[in-house]
N, C-alpha and C. Protein backbone atom coordinates (compact mmCIF):
# COMPACT_ATOMS: atom_id res chain seq x y z
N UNK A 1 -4.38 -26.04 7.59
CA UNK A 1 -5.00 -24.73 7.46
C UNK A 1 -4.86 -23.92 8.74
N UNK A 2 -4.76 -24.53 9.77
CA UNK A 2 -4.92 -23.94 10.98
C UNK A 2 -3.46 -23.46 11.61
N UNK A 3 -2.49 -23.67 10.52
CA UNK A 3 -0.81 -23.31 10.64
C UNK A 3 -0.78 -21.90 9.94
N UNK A 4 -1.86 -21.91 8.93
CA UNK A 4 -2.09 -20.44 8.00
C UNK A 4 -3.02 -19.76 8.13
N UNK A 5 -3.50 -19.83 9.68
CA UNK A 5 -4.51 -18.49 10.37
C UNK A 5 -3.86 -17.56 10.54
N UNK A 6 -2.75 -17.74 11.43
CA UNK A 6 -1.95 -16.38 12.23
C UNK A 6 -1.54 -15.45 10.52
N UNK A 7 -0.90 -16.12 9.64
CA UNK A 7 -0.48 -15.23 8.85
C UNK A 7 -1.27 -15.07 7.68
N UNK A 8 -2.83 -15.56 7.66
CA UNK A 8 -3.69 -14.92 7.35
C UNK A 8 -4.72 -13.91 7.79
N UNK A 9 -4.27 -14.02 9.24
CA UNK A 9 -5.41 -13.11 10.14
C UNK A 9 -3.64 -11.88 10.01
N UNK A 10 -2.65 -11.57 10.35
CA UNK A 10 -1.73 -10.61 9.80
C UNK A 10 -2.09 -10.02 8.84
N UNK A 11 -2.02 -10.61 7.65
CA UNK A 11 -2.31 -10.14 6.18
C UNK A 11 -3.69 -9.28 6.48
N UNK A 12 -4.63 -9.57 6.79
CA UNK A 12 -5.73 -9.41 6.70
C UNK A 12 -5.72 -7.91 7.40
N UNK A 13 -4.76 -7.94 8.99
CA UNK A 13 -4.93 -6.83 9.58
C UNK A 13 -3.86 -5.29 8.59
N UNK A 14 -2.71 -5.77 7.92
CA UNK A 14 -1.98 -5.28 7.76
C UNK A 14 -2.46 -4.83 6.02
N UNK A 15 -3.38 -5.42 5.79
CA UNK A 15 -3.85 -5.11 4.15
C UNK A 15 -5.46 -4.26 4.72
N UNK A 16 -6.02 -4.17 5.53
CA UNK A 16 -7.52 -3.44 5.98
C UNK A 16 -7.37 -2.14 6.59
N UNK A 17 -5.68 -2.18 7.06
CA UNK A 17 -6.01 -1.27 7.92
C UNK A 17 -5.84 0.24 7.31
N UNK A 18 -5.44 1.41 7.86
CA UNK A 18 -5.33 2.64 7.03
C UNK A 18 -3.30 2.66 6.91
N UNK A 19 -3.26 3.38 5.92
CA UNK A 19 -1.67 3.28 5.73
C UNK A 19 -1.68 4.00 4.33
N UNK A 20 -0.70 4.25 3.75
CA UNK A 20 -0.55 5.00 2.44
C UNK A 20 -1.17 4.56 1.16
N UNK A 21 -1.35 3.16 0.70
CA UNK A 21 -2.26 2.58 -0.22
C UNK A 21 -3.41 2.62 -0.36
N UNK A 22 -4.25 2.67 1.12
CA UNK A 22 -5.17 2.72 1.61
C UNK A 22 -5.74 3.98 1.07
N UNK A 23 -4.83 4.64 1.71
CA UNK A 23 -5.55 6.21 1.40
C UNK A 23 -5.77 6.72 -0.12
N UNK A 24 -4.41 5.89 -0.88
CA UNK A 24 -4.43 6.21 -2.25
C UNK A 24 -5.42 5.56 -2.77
N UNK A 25 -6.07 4.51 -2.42
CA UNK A 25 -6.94 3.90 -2.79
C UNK A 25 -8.87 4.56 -2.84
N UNK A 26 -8.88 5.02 -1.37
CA UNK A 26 -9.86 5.54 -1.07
C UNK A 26 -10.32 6.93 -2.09
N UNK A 27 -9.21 7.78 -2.20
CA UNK A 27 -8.59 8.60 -2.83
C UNK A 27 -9.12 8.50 -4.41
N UNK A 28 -8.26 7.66 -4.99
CA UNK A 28 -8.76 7.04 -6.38
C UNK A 28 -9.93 6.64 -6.38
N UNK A 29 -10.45 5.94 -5.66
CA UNK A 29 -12.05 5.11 -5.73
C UNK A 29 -12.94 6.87 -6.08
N UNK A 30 -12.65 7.59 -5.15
CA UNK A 30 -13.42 9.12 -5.00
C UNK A 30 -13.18 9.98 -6.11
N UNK A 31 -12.10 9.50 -6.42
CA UNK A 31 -12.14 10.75 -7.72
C UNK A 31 -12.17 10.09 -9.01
N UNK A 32 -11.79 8.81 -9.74
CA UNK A 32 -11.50 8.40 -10.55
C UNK A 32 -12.92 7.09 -11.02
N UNK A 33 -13.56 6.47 -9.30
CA UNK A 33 -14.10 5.54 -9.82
C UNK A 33 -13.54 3.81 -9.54
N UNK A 34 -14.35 2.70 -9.50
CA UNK A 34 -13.72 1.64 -9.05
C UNK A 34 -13.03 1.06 -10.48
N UNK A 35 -13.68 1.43 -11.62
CA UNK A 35 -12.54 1.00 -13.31
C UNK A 35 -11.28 2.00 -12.95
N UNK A 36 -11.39 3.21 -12.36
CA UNK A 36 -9.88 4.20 -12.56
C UNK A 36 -9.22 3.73 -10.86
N UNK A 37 -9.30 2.49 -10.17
CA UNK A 37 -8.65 2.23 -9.17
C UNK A 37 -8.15 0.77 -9.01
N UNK A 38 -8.80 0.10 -10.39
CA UNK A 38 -8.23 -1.77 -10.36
C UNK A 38 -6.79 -1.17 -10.95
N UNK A 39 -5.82 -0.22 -11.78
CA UNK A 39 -4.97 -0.65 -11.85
C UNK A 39 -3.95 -0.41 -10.62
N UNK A 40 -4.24 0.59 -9.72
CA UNK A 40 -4.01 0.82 -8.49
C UNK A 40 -4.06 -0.44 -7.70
N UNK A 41 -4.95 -1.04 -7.72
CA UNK A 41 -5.19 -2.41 -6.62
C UNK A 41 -4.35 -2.97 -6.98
N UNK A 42 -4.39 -3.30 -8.29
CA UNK A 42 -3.57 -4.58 -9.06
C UNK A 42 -1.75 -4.28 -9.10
N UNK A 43 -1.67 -3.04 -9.13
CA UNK A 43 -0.20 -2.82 -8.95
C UNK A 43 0.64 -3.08 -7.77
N UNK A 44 -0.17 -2.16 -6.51
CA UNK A 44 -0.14 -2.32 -5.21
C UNK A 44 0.11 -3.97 -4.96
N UNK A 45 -0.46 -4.72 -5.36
CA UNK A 45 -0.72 -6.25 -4.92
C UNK A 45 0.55 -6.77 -5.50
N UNK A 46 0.66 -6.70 -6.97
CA UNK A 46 1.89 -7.21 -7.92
C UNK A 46 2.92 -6.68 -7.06
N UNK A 47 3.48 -4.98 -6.63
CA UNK A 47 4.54 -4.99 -6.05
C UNK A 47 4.43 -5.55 -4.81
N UNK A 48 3.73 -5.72 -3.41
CA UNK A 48 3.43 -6.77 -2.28
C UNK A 48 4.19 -7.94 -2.74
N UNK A 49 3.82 -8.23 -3.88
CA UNK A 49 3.92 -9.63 -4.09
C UNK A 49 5.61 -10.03 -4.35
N UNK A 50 6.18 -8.88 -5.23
CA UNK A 50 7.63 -9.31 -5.44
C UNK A 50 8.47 -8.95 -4.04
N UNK A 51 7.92 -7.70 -3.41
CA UNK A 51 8.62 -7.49 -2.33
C UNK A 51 8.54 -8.36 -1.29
N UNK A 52 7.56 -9.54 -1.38
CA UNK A 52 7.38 -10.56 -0.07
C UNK A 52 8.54 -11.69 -0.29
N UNK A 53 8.05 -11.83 -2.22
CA UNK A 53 8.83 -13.18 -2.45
C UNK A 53 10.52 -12.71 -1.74
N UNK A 54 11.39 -11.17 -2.35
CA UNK A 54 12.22 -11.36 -2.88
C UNK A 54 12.29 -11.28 -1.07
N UNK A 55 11.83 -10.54 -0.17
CA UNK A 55 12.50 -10.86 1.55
C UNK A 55 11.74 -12.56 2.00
N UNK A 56 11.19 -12.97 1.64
CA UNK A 56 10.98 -14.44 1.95
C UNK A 56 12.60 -15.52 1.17
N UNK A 57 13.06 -15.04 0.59
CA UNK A 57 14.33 -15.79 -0.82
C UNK A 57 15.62 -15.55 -0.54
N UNK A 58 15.51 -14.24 0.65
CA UNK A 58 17.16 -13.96 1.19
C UNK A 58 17.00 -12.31 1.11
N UNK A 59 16.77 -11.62 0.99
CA UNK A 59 16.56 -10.00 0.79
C UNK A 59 17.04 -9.40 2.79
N UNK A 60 15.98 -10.43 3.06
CA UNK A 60 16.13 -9.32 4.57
C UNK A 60 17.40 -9.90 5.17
N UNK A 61 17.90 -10.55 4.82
CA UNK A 61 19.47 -10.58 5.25
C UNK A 61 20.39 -9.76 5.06
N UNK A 62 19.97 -8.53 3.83
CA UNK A 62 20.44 -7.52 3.79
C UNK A 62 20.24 -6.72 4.74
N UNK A 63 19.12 -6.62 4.93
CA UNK A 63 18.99 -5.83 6.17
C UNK A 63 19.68 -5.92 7.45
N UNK A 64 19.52 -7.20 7.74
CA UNK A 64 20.55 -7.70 8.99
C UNK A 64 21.61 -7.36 8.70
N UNK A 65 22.37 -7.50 7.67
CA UNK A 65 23.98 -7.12 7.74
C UNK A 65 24.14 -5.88 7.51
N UNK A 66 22.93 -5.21 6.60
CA UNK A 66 23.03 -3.64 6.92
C UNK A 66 22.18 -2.59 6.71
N UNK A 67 21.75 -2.74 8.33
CA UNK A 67 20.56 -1.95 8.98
C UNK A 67 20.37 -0.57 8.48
N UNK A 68 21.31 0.22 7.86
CA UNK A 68 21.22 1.57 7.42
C UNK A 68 20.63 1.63 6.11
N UNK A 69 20.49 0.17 5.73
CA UNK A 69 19.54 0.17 4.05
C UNK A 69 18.14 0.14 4.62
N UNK A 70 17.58 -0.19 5.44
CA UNK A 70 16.62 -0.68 6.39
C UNK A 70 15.98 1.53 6.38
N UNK A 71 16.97 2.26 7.21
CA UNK A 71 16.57 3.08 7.60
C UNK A 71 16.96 4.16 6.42
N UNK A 72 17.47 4.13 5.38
CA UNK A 72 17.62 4.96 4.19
C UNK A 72 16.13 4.55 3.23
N UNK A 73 15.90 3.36 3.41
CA UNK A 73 14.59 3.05 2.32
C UNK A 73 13.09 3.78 3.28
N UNK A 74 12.84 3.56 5.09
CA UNK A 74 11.82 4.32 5.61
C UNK A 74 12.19 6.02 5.35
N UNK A 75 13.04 6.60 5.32
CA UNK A 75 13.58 7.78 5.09
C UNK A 75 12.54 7.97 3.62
N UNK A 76 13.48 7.63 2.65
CA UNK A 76 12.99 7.44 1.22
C UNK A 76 11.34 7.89 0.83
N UNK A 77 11.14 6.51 2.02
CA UNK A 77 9.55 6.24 1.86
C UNK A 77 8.60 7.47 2.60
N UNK A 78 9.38 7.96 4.03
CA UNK A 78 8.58 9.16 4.49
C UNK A 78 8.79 10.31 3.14
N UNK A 79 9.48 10.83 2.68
CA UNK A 79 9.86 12.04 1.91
C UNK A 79 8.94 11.60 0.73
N UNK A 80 8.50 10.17 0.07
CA UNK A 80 8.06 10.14 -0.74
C UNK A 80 6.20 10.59 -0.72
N UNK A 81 6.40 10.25 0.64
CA UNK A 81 4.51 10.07 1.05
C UNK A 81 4.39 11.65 1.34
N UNK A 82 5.35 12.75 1.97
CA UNK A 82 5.45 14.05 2.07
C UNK A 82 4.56 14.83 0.54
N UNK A 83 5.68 14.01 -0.19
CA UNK A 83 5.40 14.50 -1.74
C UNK A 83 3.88 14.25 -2.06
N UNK A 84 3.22 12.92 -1.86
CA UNK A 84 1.84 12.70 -2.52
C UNK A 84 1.10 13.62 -1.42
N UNK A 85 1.14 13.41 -0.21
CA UNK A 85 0.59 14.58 0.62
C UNK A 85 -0.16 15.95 -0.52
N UNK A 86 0.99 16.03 -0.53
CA UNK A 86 1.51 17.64 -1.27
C UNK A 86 0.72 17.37 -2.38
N UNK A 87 1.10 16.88 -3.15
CA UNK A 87 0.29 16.53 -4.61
C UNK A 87 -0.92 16.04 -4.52
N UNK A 88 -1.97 15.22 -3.23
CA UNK A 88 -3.02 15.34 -3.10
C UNK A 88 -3.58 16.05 -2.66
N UNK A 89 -3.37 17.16 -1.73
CA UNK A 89 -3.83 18.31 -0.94
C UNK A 89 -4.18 19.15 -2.23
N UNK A 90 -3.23 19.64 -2.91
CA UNK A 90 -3.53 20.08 -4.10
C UNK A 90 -3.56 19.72 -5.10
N UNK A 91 -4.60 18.23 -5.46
CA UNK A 91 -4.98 17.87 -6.29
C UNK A 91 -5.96 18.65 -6.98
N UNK A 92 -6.38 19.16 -7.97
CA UNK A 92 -7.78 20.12 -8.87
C UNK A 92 -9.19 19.15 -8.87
N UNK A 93 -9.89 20.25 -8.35
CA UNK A 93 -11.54 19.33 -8.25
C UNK A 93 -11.83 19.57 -9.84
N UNK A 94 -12.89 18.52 -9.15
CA UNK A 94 -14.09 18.70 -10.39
C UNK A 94 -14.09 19.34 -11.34
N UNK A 95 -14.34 19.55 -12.90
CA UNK A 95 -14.81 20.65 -13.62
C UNK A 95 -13.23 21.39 -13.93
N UNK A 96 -12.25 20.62 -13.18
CA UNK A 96 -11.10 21.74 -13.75
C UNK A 96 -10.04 20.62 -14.28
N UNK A 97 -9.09 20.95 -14.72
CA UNK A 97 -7.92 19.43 -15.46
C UNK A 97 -8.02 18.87 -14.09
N UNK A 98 -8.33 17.66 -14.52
CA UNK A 98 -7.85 16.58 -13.06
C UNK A 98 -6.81 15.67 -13.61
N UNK A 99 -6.24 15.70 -12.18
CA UNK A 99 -4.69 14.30 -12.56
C UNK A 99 -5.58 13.42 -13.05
N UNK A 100 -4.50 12.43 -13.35
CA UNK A 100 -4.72 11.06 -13.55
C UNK A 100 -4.34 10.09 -12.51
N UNK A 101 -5.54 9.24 -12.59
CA UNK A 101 -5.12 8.33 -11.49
C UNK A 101 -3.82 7.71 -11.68
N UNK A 102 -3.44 6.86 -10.41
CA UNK A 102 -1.97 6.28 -10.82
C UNK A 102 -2.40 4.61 -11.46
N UNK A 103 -0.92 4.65 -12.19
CA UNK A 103 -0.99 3.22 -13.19
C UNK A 103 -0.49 2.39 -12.30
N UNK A 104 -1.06 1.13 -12.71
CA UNK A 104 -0.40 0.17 -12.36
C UNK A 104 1.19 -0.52 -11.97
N UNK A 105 1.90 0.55 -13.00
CA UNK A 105 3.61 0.22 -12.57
C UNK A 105 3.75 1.11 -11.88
N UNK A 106 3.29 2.54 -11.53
CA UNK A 106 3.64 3.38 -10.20
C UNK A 106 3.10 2.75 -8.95
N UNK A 107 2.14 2.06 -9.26
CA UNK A 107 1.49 1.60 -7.65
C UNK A 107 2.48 0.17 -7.33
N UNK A 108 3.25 -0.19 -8.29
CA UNK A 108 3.78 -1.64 -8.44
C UNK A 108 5.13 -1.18 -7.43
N UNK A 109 6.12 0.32 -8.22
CA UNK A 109 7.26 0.44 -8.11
C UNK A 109 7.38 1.51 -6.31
N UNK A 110 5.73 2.00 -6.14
CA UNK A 110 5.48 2.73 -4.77
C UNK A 110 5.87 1.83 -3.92
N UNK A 111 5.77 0.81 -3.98
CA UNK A 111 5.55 -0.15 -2.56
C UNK A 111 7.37 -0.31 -2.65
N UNK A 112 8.29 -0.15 -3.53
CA UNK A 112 9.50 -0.10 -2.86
C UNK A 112 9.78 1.12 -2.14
N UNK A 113 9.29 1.98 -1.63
CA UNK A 113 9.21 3.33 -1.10
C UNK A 113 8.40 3.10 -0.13
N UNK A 114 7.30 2.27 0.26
CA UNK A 114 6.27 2.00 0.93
C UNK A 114 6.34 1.32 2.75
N UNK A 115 6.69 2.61 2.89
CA UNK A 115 7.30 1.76 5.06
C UNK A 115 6.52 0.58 5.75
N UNK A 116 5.28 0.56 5.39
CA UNK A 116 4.18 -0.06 5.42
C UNK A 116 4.44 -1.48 4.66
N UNK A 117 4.88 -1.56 3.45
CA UNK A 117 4.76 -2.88 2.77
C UNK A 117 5.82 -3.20 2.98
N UNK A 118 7.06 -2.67 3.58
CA UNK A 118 8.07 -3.07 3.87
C UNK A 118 8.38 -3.90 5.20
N UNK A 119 7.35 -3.52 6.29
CA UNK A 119 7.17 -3.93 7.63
C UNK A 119 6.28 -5.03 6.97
N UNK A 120 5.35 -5.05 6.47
CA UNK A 120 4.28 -6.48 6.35
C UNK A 120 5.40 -7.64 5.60
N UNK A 121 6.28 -7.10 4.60
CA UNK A 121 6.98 -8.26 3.89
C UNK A 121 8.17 -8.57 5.13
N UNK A 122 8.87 -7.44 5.78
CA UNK A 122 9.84 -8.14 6.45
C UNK A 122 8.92 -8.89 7.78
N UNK A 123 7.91 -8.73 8.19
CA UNK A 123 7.47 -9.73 9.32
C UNK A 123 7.05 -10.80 8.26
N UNK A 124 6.41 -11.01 8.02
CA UNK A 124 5.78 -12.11 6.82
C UNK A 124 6.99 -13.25 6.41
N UNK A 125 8.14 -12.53 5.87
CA UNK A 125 9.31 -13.51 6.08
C UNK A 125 9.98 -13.71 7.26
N UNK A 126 9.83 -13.34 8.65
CA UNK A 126 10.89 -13.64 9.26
C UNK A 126 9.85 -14.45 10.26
N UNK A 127 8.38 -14.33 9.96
CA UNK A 127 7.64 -14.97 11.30
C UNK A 127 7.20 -16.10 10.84
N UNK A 128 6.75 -16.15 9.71
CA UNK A 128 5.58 -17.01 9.03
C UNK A 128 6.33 -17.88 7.75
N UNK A 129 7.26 -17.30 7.37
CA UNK A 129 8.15 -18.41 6.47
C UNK A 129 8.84 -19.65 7.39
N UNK A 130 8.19 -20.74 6.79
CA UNK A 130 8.52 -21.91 7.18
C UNK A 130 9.82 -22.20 7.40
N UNK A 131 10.66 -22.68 8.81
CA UNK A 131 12.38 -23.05 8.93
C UNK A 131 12.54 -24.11 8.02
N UNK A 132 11.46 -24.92 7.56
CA UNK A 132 12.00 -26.20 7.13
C UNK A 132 11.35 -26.34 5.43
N UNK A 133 11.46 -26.86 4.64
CA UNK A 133 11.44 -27.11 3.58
C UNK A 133 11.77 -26.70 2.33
N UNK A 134 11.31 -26.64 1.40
CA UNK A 134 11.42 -25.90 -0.09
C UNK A 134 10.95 -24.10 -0.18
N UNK A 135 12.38 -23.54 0.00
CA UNK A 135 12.72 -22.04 0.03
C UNK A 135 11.59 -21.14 -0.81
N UNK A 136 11.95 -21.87 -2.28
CA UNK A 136 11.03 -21.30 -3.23
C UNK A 136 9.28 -21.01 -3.06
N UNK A 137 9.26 -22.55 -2.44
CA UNK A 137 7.53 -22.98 -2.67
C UNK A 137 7.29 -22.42 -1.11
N UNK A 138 7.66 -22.51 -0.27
CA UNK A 138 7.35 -21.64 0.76
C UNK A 138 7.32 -20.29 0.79
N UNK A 139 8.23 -19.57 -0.22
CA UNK A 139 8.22 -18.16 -0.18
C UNK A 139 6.53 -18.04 -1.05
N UNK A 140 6.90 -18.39 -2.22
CA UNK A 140 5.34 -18.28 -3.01
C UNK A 140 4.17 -18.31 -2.14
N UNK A 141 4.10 -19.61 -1.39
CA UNK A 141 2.73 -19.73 -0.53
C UNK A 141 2.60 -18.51 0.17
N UNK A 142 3.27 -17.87 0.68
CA UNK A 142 3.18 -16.66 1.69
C UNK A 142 2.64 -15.78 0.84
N UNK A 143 3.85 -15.50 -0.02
CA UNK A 143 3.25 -14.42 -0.94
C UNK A 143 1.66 -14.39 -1.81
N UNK A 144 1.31 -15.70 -1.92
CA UNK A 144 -0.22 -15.86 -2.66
C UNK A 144 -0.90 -15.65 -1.65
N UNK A 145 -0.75 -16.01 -0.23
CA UNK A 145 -1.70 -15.80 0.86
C UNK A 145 -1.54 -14.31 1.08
N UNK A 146 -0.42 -13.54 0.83
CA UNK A 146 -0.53 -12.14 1.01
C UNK A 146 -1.69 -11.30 -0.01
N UNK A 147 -0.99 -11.86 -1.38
CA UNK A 147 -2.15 -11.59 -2.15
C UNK A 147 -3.26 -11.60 -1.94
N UNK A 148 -4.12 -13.09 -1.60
CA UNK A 148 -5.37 -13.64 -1.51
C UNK A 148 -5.74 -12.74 -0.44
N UNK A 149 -5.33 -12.35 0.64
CA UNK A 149 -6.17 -12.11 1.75
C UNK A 149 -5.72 -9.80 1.59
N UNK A 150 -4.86 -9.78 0.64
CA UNK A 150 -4.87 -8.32 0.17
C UNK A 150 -5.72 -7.73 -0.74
N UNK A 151 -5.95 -8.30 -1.58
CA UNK A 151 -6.94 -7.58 -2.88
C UNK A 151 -8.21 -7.32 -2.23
N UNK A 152 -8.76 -8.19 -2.01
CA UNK A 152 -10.39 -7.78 -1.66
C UNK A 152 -10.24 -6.74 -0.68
N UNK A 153 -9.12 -6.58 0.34
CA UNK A 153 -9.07 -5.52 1.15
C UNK A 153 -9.34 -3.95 0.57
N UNK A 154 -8.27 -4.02 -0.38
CA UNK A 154 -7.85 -2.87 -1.22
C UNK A 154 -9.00 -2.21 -2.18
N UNK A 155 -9.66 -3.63 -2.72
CA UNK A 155 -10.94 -3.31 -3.45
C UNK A 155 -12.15 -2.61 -2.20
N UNK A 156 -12.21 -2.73 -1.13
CA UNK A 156 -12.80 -2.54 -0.43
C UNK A 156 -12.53 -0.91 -0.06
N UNK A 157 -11.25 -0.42 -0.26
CA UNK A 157 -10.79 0.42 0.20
C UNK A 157 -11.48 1.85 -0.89
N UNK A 158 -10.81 0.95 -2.01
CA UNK A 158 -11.22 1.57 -3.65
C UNK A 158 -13.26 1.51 -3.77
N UNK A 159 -13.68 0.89 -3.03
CA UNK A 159 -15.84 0.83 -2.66
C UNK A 159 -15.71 1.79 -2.04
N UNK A 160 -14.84 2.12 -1.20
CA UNK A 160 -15.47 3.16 -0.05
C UNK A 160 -14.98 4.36 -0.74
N UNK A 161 -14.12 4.77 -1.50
CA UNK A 161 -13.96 5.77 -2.27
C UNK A 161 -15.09 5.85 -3.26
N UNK A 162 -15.17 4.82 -3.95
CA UNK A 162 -16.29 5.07 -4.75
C UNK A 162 -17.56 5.72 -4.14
N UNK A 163 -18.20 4.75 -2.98
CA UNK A 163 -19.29 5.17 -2.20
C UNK A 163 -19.26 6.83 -1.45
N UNK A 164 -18.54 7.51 -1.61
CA UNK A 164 -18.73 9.19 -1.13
C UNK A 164 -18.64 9.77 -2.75
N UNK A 165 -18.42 8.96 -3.62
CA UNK A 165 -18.30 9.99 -4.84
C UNK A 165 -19.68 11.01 -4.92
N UNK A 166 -20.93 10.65 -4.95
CA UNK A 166 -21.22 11.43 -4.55
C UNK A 166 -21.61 12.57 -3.82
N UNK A 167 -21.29 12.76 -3.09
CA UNK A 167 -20.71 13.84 -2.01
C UNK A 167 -19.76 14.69 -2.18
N UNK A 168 -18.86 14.10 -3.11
CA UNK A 168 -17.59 14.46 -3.71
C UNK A 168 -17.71 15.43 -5.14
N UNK A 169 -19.17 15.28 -5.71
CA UNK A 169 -19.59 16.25 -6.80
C UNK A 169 -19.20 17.80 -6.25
N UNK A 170 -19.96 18.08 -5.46
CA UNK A 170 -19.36 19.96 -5.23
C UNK A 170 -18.15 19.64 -4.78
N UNK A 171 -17.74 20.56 -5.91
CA UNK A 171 -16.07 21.22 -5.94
C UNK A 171 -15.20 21.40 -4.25
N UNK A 172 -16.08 22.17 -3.55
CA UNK A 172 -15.76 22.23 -2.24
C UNK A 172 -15.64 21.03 -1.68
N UNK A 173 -16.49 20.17 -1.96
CA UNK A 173 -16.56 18.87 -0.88
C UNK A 173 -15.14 18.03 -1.17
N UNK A 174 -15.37 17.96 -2.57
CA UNK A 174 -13.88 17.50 -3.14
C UNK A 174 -12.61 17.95 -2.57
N UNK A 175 -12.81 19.44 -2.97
CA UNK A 175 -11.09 20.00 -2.37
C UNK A 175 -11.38 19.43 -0.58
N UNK A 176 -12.23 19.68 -0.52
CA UNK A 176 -11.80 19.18 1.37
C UNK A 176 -11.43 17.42 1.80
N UNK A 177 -12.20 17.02 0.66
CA UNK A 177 -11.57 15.29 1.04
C UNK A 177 -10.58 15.14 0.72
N UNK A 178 -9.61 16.07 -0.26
CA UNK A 178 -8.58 15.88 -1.09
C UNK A 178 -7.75 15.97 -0.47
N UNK A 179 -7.92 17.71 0.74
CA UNK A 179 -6.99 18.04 1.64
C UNK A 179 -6.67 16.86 3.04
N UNK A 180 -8.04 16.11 3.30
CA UNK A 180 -7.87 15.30 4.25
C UNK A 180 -7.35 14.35 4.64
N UNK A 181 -7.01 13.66 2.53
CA UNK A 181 -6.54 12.56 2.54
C UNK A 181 -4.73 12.85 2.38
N UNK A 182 -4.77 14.57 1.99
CA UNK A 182 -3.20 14.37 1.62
C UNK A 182 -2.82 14.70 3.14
N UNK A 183 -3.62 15.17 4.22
CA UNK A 183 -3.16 15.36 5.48
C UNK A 183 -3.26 14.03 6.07
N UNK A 184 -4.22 13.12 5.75
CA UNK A 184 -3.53 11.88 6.44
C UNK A 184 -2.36 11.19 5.87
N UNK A 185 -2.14 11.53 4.55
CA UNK A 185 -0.42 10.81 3.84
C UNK A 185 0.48 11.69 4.98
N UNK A 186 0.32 13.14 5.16
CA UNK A 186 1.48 13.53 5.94
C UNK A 186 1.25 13.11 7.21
N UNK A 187 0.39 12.48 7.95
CA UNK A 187 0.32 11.98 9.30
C UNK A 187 1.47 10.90 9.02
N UNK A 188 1.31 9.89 8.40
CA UNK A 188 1.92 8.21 8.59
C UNK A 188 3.36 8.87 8.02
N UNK A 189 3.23 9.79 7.03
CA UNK A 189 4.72 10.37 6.42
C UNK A 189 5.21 10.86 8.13
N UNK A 190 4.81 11.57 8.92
CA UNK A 190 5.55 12.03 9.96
C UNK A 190 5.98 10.46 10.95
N UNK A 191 4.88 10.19 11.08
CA UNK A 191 4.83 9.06 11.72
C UNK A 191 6.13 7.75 11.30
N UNK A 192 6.33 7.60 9.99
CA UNK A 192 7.51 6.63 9.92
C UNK A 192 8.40 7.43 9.81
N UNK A 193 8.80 8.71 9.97
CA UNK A 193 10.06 9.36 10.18
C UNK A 193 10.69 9.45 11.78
N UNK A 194 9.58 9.30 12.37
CA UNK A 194 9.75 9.52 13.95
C UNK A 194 11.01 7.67 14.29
């Protein structure tokens, strides 16, 4: 157990901290509710999960042989987070059509766009995947410990959205958390473009 601290205390920092899920999460918890943000959690986690296995199985060797897939997918991923920016800043409050939260296969298929889940899966395989044994069952273990020590994060993320909902009733209060959260997507959006 004490071989699966470091890359459970990682997980732990890299699934708590603030980053684009996070925000979508907080986001959803505030406008939708913690039932309109499990399929958000649960997607988010499911894609984590294939993107760890498939760079724990041989994936980031692509990268090594060619680094410009590496920097076309953070590209990708800033322009994509630009966009939710945009689309959460001017998300519609209260009392008027509101989006819909996101499903479970958008939050699944985000994290291939996601600069953030892309840095946690490529360290995760290149630090913490075992040199020696069974490829398969070592990739899995990582990836369930990514899981295990991700969800409750995320759910946590999706409480604290919930917990301002009310605050979030006047229309005003809304449009201003809305704007805050799509101005922090364009912070980390500038930020992995740099």
């Amino acid at each position: 157990m004490t071989e699966l601290l470091p890359l459970i205390s990682y997980c732990f920092v890299m699934s708590a901290t603030p980053g684009p899920n996070n925000v979508m999460l907080a986001t959803t918890g505030a406008n939708f509710g913690y039932r309109g943000a499990l399929p958000l959690i649960l997607g988010i986690q499911l894609g984590i999960f294939v993107q760890t296995m498939l760079m724990c199985v041989g994936l980031g060797s692509v990268f090594v042989a060619y680094p410009m897939t590496q920097q076309v997918l953070r590209i990708a991923g800033a322009l994509y987070l630009l966009f939710l920016a945009w689309k959460l800043a001017g998300a519609s409050v209260a009392g008027s059509s509101a989006p819909k939260a996101v499903s479970l296969a958008q939050a699944a298929l985000f994290q291939a766009l996601n600069p953030k889940s892309w840095l946690k899966a490529i360290t995760m395989a290149s630090v913490f995947m075992p040199a020696q044994g069974n490829m398969p069952a070592s990739a899995l273990l990582v990836s369930v410990i990514g899981t295990v020590v991700g969800m409750p994060c995320n759910a946590m993320w999706a409480l604290f959205g919930v917990s301002i909902r009310s605050v979030l009733k006047a229309p005003r209060n809304q449009r201003l958390f809305n704007l805050a959260m799509g101005g922090m997507l364009l912070v980390l959006a500038l930020v992995f473009l740099r």
